[in-house]
PDB file of N, CA and C in Angstrom:
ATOM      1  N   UNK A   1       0.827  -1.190   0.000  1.00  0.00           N
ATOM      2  CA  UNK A   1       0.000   0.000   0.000  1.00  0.00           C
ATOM      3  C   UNK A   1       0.878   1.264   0.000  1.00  0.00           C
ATOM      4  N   UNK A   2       2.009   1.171   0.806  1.00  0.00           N
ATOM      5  CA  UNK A   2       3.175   2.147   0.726  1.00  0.00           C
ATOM      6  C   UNK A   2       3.705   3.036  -0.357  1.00  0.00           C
ATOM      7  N   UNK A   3       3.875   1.788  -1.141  1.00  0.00           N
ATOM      8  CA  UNK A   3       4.402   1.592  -2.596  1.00  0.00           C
ATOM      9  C   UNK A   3       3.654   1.897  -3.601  1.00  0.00           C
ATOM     10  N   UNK A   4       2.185   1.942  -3.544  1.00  0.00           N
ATOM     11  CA  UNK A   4       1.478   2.575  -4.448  1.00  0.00           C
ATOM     12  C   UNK A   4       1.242   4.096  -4.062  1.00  0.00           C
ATOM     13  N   UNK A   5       1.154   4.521  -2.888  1.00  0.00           N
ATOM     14  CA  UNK A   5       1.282   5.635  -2.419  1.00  0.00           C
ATOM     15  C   UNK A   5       2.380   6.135  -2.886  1.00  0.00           C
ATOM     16  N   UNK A   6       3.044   5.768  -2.741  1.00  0.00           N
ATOM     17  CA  UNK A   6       4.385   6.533  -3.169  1.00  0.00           C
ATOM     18  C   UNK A   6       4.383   6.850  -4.922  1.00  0.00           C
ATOM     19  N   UNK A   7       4.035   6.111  -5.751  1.00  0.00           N
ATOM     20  CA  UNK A   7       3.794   5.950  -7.265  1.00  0.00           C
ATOM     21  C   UNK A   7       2.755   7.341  -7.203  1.00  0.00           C
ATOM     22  N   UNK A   8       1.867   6.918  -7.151  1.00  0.00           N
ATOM     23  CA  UNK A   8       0.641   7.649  -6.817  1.00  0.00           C
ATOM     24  C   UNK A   8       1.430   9.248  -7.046  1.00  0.00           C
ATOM     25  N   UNK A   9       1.868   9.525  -5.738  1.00  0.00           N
ATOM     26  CA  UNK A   9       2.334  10.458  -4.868  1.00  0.00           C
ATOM     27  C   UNK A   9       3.616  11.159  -6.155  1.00  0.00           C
ATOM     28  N   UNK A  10       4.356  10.657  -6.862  1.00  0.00           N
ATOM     29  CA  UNK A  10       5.145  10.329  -7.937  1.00  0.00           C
ATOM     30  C   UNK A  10       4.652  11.439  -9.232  1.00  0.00           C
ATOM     31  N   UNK A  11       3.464  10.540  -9.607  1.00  0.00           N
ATOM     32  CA  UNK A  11       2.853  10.619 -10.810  1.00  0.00           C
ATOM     33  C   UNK A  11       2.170  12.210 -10.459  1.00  0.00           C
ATOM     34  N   UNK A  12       1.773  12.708  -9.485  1.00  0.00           N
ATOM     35  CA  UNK A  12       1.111  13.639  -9.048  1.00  0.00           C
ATOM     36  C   UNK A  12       1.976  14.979  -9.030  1.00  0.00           C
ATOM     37  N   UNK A  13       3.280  14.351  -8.560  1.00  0.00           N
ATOM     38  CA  UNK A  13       4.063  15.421  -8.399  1.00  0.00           C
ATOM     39  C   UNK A  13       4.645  16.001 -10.084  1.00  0.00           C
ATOM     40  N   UNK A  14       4.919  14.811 -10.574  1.00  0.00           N
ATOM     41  CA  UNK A  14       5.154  15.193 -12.209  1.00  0.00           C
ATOM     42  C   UNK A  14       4.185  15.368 -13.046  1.00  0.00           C
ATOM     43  N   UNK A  15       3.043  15.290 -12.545  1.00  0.00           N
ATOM     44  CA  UNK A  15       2.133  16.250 -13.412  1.00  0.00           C
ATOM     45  C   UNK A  15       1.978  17.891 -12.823  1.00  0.00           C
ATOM     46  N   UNK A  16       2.135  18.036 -11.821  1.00  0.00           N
ATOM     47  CA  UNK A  16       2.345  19.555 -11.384  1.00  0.00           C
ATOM     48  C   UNK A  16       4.275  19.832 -11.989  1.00  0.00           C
ATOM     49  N   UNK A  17       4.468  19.262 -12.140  1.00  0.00           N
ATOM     50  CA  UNK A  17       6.033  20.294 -12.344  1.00  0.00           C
ATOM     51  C   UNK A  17       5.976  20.092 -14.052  1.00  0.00           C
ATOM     52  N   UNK A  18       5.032  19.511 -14.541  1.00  0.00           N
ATOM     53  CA  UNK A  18       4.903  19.345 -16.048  1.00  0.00           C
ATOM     54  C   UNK A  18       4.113  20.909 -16.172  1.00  0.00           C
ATOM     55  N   UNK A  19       2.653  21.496 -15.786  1.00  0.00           N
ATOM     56  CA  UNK A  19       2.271  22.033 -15.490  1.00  0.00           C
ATOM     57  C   UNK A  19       2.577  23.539 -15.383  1.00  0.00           C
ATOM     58  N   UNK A  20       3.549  23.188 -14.479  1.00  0.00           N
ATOM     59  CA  UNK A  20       4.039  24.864 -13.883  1.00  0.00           C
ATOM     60  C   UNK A  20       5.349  25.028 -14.520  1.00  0.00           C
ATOM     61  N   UNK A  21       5.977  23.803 -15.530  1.00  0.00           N
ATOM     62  CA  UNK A  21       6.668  24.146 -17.196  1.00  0.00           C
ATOM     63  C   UNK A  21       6.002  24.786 -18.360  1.00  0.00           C
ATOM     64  N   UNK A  22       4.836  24.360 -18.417  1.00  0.00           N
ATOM     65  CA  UNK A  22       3.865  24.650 -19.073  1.00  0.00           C
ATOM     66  C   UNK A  22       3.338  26.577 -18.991  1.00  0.00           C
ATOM     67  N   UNK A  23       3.106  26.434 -17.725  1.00  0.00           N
ATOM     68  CA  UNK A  23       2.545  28.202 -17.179  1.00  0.00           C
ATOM     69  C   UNK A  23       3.718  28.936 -17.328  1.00  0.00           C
ATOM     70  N   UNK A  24       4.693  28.343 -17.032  1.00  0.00           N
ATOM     71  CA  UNK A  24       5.758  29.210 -17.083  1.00  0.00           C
ATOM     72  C   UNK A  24       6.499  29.627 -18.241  1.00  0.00           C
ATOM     73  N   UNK A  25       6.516  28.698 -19.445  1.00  0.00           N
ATOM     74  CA  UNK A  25       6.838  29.045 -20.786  1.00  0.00           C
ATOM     75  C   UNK A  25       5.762  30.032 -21.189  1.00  0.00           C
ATOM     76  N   UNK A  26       4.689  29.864 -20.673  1.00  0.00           N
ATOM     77  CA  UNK A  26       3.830  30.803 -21.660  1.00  0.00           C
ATOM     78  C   UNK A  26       3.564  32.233 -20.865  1.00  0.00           C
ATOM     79  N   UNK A  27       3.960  32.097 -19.984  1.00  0.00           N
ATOM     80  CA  UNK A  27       4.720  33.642 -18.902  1.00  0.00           C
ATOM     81  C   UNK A  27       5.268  34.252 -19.917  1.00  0.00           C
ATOM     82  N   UNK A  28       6.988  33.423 -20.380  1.00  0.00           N
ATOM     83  CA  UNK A  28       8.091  34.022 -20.930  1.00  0.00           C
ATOM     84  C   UNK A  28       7.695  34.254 -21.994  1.00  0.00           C
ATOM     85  N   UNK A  29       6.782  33.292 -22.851  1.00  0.00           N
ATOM     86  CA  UNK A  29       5.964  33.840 -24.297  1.00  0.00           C
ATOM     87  C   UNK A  29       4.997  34.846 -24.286  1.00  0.00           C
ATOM     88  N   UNK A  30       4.187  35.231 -23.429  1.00  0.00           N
ATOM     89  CA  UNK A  30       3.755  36.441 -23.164  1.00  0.00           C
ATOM     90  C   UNK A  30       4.336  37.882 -23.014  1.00  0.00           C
ATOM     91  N   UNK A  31       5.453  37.748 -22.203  1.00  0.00           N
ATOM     92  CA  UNK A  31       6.586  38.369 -21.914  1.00  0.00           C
ATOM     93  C   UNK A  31       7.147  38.834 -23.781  1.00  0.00           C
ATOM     94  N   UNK A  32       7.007  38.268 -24.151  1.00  0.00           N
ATOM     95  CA  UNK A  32       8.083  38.230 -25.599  1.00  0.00           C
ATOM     96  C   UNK A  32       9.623  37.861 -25.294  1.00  0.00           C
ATOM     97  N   UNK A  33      10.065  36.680 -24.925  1.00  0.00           N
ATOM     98  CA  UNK A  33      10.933  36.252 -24.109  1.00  0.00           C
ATOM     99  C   UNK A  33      10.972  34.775 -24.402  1.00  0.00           C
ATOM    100  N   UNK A  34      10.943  34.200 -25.357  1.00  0.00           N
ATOM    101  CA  UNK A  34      11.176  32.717 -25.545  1.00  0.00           C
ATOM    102  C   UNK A  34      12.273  32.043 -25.189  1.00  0.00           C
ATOM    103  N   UNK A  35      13.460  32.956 -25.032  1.00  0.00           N
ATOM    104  CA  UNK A  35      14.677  31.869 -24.394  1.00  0.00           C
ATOM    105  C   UNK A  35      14.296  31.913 -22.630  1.00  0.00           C
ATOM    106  N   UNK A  36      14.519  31.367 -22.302  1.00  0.00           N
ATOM    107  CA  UNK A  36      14.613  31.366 -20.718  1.00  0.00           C
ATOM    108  C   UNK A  36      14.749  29.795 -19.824  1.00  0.00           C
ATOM    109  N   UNK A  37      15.479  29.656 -18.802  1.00  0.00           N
ATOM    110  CA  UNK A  37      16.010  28.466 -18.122  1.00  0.00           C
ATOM    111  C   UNK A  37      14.717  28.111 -17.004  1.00  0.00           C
ATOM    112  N   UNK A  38      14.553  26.740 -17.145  1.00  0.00           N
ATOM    113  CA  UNK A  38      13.126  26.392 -16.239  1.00  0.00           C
ATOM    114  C   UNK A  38      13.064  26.977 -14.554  1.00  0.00           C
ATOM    115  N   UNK A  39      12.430  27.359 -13.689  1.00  0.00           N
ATOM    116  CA  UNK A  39      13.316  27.861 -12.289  1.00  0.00           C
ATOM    117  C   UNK A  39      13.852  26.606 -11.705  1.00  0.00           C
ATOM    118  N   UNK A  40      14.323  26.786 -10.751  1.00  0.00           N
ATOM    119  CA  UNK A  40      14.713  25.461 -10.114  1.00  0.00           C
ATOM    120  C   UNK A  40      14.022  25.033  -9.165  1.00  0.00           C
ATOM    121  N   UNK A  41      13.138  25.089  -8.883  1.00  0.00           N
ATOM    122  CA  UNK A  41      11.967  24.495  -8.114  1.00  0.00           C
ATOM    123  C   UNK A  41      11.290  23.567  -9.290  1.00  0.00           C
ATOM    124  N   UNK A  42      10.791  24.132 -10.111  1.00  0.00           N
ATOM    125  CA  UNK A  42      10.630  23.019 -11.042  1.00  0.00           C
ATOM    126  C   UNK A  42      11.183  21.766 -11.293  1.00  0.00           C
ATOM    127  N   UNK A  43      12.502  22.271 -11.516  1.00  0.00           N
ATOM    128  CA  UNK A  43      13.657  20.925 -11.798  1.00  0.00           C
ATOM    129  C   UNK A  43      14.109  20.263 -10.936  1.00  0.00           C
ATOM    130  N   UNK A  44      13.756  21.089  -9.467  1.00  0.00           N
ATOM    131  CA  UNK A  44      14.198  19.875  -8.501  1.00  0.00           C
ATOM    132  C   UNK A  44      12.749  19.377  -8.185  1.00  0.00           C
ATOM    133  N   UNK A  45      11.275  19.465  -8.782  1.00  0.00           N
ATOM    134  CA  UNK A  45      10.497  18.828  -8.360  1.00  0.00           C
ATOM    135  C   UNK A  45      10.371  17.665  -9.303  1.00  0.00           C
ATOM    136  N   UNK A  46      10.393  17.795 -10.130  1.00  0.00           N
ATOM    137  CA  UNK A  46      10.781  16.395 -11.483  1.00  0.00           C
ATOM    138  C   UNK A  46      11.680  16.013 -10.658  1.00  0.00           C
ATOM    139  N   UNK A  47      12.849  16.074 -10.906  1.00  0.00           N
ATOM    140  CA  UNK A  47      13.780  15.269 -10.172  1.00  0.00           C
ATOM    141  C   UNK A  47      13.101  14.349  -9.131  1.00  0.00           C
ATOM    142  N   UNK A  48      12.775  15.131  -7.653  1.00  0.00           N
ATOM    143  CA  UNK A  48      12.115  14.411  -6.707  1.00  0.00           C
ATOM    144  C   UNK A  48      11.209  13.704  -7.030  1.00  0.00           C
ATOM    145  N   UNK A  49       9.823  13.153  -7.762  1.00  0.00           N
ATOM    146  CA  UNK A  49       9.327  13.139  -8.382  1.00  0.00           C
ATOM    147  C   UNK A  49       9.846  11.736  -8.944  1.00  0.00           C
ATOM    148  N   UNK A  50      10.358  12.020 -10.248  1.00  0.00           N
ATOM    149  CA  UNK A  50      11.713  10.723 -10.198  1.00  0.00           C
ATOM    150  C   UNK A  50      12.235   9.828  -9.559  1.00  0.00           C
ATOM    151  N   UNK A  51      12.679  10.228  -8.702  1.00  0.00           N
ATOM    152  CA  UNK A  51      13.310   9.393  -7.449  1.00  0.00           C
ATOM    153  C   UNK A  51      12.513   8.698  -6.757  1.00  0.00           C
ATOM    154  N   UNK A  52      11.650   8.687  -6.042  1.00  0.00           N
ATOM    155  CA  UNK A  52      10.316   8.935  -5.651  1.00  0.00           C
ATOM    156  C   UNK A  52       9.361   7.393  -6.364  1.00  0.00           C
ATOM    157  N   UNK A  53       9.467   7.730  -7.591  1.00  0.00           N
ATOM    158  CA  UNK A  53       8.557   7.164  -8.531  1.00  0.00           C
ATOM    159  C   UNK A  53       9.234   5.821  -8.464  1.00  0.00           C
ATOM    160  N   UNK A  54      10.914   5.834  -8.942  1.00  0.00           N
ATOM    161  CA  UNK A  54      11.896   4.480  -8.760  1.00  0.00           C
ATOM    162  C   UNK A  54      11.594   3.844  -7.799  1.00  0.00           C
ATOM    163  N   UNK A  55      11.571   4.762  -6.595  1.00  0.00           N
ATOM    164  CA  UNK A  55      11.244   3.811  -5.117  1.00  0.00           C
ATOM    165  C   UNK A  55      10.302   3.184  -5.170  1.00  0.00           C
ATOM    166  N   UNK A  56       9.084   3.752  -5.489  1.00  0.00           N
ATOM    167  CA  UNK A  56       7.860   3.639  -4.856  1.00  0.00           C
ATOM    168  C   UNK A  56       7.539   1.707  -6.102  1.00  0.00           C
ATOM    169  N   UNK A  57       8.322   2.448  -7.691  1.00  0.00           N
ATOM    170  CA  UNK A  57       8.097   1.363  -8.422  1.00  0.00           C
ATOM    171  C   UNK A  57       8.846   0.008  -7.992  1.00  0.00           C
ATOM    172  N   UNK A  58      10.058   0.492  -7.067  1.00  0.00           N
ATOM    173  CA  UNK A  58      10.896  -0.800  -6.777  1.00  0.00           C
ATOM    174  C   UNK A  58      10.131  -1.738  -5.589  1.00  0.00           C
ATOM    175  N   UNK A  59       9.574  -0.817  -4.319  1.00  0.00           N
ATOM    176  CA  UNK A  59       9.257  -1.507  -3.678  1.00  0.00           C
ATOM    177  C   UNK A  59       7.731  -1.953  -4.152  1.00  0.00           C
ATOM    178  N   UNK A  60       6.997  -1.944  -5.374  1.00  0.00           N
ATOM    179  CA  UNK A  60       5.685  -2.361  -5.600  1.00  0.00           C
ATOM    180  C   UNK A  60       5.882  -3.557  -6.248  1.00  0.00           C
ATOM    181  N   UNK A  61       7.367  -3.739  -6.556  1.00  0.00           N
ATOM    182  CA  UNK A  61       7.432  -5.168  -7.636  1.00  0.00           C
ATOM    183  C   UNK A  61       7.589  -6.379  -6.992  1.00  0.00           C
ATOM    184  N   UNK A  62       7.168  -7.629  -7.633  1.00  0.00           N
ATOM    185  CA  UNK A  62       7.071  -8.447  -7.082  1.00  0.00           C
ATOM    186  C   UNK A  62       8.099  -9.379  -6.810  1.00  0.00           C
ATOM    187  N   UNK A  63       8.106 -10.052  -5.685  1.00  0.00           N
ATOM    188  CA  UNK A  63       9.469 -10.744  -4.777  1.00  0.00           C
ATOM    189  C   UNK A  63      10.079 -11.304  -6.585  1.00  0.00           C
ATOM    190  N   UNK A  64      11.319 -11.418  -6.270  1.00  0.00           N
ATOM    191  CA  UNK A  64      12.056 -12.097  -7.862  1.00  0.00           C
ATOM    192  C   UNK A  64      12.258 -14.019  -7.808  1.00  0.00           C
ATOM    193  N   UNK A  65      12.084 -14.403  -8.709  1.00  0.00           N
ATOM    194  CA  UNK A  65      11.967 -15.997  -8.331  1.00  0.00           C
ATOM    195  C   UNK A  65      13.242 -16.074  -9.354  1.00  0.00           C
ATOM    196  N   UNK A  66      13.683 -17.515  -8.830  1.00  0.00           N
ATOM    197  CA  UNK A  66      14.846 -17.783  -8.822  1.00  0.00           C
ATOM    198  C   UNK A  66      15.016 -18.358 -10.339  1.00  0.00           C
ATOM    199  N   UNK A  67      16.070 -18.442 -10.997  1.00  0.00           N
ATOM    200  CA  UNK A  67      15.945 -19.065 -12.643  1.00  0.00           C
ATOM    201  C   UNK A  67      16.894 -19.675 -12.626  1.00  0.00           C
ATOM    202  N   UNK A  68      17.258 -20.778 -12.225  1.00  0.00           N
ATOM    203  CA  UNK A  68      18.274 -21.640 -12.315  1.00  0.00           C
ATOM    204  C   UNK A  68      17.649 -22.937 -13.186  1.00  0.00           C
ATOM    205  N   UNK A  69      18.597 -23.581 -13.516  1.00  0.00           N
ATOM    206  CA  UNK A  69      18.142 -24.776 -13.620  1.00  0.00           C
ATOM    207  C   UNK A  69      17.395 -25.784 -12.857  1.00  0.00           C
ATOM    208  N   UNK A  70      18.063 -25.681 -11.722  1.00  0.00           N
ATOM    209  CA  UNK A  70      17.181 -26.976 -10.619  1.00  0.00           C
ATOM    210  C   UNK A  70      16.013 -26.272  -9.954  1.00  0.00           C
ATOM    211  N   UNK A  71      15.883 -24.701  -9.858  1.00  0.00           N
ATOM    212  CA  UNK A  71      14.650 -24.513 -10.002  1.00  0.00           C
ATOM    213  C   UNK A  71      13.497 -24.925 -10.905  1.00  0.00           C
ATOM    214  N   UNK A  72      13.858 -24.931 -12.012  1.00  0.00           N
ATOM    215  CA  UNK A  72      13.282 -25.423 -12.925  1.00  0.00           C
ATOM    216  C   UNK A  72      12.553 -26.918 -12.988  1.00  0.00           C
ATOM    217  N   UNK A  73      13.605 -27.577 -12.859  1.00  0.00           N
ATOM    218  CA  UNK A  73      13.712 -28.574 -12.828  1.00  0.00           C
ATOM    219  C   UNK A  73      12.735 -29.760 -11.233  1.00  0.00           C
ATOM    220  N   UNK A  74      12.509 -28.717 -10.407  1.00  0.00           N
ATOM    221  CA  UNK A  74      11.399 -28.612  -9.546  1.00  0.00           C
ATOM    222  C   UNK A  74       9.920 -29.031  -9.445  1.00  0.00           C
ATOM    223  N   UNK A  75      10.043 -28.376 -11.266  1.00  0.00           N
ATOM    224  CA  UNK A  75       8.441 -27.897 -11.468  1.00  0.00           C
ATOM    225  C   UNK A  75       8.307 -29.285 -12.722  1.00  0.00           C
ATOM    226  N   UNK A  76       9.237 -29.118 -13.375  1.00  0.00           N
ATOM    227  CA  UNK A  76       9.100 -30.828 -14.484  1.00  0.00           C
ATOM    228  C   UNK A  76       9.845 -31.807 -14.085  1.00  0.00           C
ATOM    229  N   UNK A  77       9.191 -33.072 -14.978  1.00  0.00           N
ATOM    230  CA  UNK A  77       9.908 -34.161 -14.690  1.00  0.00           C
ATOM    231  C   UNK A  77      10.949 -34.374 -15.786  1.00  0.00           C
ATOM    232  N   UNK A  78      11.773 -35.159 -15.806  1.00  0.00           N
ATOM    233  CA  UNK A  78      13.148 -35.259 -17.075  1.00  0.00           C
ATOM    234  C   UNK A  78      12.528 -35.762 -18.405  1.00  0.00           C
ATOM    235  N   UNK A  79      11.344 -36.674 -17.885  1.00  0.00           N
ATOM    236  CA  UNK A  79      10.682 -36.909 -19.192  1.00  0.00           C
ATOM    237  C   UNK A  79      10.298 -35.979 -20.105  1.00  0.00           C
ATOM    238  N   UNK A  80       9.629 -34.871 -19.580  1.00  0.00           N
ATOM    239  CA  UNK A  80       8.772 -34.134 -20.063  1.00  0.00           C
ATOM    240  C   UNK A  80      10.443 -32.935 -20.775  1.00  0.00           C
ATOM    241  N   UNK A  81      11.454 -33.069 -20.546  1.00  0.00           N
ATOM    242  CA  UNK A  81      12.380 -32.386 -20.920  1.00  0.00           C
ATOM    243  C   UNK A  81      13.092 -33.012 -21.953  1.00  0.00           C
ATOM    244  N   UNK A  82      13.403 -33.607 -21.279  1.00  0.00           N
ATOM    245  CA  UNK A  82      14.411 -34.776 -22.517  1.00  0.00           C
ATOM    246  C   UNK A  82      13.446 -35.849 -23.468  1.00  0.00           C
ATOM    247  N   UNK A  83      12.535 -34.960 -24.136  1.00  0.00           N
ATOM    248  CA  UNK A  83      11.445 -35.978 -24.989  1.00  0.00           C
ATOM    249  C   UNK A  83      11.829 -35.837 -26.118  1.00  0.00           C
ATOM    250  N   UNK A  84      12.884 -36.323 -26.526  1.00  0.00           N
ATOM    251  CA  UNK A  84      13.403 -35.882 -28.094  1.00  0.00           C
ATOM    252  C   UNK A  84      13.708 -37.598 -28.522  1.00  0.00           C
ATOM    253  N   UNK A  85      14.314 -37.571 -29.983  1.00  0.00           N
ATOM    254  CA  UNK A  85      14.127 -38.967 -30.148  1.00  0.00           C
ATOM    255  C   UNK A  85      16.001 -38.911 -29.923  1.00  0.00           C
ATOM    256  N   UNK A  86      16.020 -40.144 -29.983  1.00  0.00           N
ATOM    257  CA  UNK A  86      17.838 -40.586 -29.704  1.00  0.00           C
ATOM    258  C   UNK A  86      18.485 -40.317 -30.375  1.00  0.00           C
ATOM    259  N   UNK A  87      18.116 -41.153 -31.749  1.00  0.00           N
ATOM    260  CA  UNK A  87      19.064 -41.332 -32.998  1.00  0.00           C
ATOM    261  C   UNK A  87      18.084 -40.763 -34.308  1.00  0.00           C
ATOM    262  N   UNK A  88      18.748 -40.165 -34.393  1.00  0.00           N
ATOM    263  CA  UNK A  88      18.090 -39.395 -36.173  1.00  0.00           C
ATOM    264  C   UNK A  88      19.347 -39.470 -37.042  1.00  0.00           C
ATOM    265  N   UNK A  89      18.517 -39.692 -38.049  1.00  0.00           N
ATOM    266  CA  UNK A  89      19.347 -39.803 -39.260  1.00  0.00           C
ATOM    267  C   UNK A  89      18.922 -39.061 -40.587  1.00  0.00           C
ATOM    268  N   UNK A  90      20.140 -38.347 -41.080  1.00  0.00           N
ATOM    269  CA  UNK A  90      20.282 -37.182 -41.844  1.00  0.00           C
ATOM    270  C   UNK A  90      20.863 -37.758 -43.419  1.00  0.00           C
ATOM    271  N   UNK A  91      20.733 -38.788 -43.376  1.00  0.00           N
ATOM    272  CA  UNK A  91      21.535 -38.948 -44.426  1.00  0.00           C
ATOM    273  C   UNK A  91      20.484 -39.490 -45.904  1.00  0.00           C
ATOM    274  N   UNK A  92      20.693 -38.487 -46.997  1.00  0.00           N
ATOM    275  CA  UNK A  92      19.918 -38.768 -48.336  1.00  0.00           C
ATOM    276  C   UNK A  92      19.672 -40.152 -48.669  1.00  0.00           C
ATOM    277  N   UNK A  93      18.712 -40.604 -49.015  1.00  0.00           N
ATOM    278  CA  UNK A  93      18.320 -41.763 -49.532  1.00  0.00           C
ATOM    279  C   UNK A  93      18.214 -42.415 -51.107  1.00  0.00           C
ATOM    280  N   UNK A  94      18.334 -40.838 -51.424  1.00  0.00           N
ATOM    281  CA  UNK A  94      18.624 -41.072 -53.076  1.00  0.00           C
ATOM    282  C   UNK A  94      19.837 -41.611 -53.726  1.00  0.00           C
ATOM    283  N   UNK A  95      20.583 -41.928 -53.301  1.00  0.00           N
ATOM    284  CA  UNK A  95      21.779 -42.376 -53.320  1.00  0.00           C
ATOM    285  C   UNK A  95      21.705 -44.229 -53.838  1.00  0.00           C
ATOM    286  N   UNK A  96      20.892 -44.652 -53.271  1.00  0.00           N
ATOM    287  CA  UNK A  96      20.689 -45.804 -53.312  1.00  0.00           C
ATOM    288  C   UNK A  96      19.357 -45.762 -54.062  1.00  0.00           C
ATOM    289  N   UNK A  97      18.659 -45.048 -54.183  1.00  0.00           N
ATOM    290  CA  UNK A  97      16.904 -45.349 -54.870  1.00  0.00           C
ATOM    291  C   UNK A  97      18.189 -44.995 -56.631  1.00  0.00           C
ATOM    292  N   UNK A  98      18.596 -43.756 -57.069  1.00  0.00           N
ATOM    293  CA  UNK A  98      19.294 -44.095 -57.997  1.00  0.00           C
ATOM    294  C   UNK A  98      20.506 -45.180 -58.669  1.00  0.00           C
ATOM    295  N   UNK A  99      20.810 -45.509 -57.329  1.00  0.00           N
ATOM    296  CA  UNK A  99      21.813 -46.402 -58.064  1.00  0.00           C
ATOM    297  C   UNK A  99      23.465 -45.502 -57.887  1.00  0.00           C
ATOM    298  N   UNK A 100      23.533 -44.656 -57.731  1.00  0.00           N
ATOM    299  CA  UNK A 100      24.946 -43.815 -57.807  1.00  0.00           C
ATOM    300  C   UNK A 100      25.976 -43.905 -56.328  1.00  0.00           C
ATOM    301  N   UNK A 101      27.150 -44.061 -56.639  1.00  0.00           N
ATOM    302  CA  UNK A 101      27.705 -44.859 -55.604  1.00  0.00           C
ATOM    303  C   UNK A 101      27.798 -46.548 -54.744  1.00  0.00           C
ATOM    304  N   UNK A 102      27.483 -46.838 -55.795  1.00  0.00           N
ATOM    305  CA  UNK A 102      27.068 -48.824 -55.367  1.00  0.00           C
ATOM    306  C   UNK A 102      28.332 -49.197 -56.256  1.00  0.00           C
TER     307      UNK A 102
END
C-alpha cells in the first residue's frame, strides 16, 4: 500500500512540475521572451518526483523468483524435458533409390 502511495504520490508530483513548465513558458511567451532556463523548483520537483517514482516502483514489484536450472527442474519431470528422439538420421536416400555410388 506504501508503494502505491508513493507511485501515486510520484505521478502527481510530475504532473504539477509538467504544469508549472507549461505556465511558465507561456509567462516568458507572453513576456516576448522565448529563451529562458526552467526555475529550479521546477527541476528539482521532477527530479524528486523521479526518485520517488523508482522507489515507490521498486518496492511495488514483485518478490524475484529464482531461474536456475534446478529450479526449474522442480516444477518438471526429465521426461517431459528430454522428450526428443535418440538417434536421427540425416543422411539422403537417393543415393541408393538411384543407383549412384554402389
Amino acid at each position: 500500500m506504501f508503494a502505491r502511495a508513493l507511485l501515486v504520490a510520484a505521478v502527481l508530483m510530475l504532473l504539477h512540475a509538467a504544469f508549472s513548465t507549461y505556465e511558465h513558458l507561456s509567462h516568458l511567451k507572453a513576456l516576448g521572451k522565448p529563451e529562458g532556463s526552467l526555475p529550479q523548483d521546477v527541476i528539482a520537483e521532477a527530479l524528486l518526483s523521479l526518485v520517488i517514482g523508482i522507489l515507490g516502483a521498486s518496492l511495488n514489484a514483485p518478490e524475484l523468483r529464482e531461474i536456475t536450472w534446478r529450479s526449474e527442474m522442480k516444477k518438471r519431470k526429465i521426461d517431459d524435458v528430454d522428450s526428443r528422439l535418440s538417434f536421427a538420421s540425416w543422411t539422403n536416400k537417393g543415393n541408393e533409390i538411384l543407383g549412384v555410388g554402389s
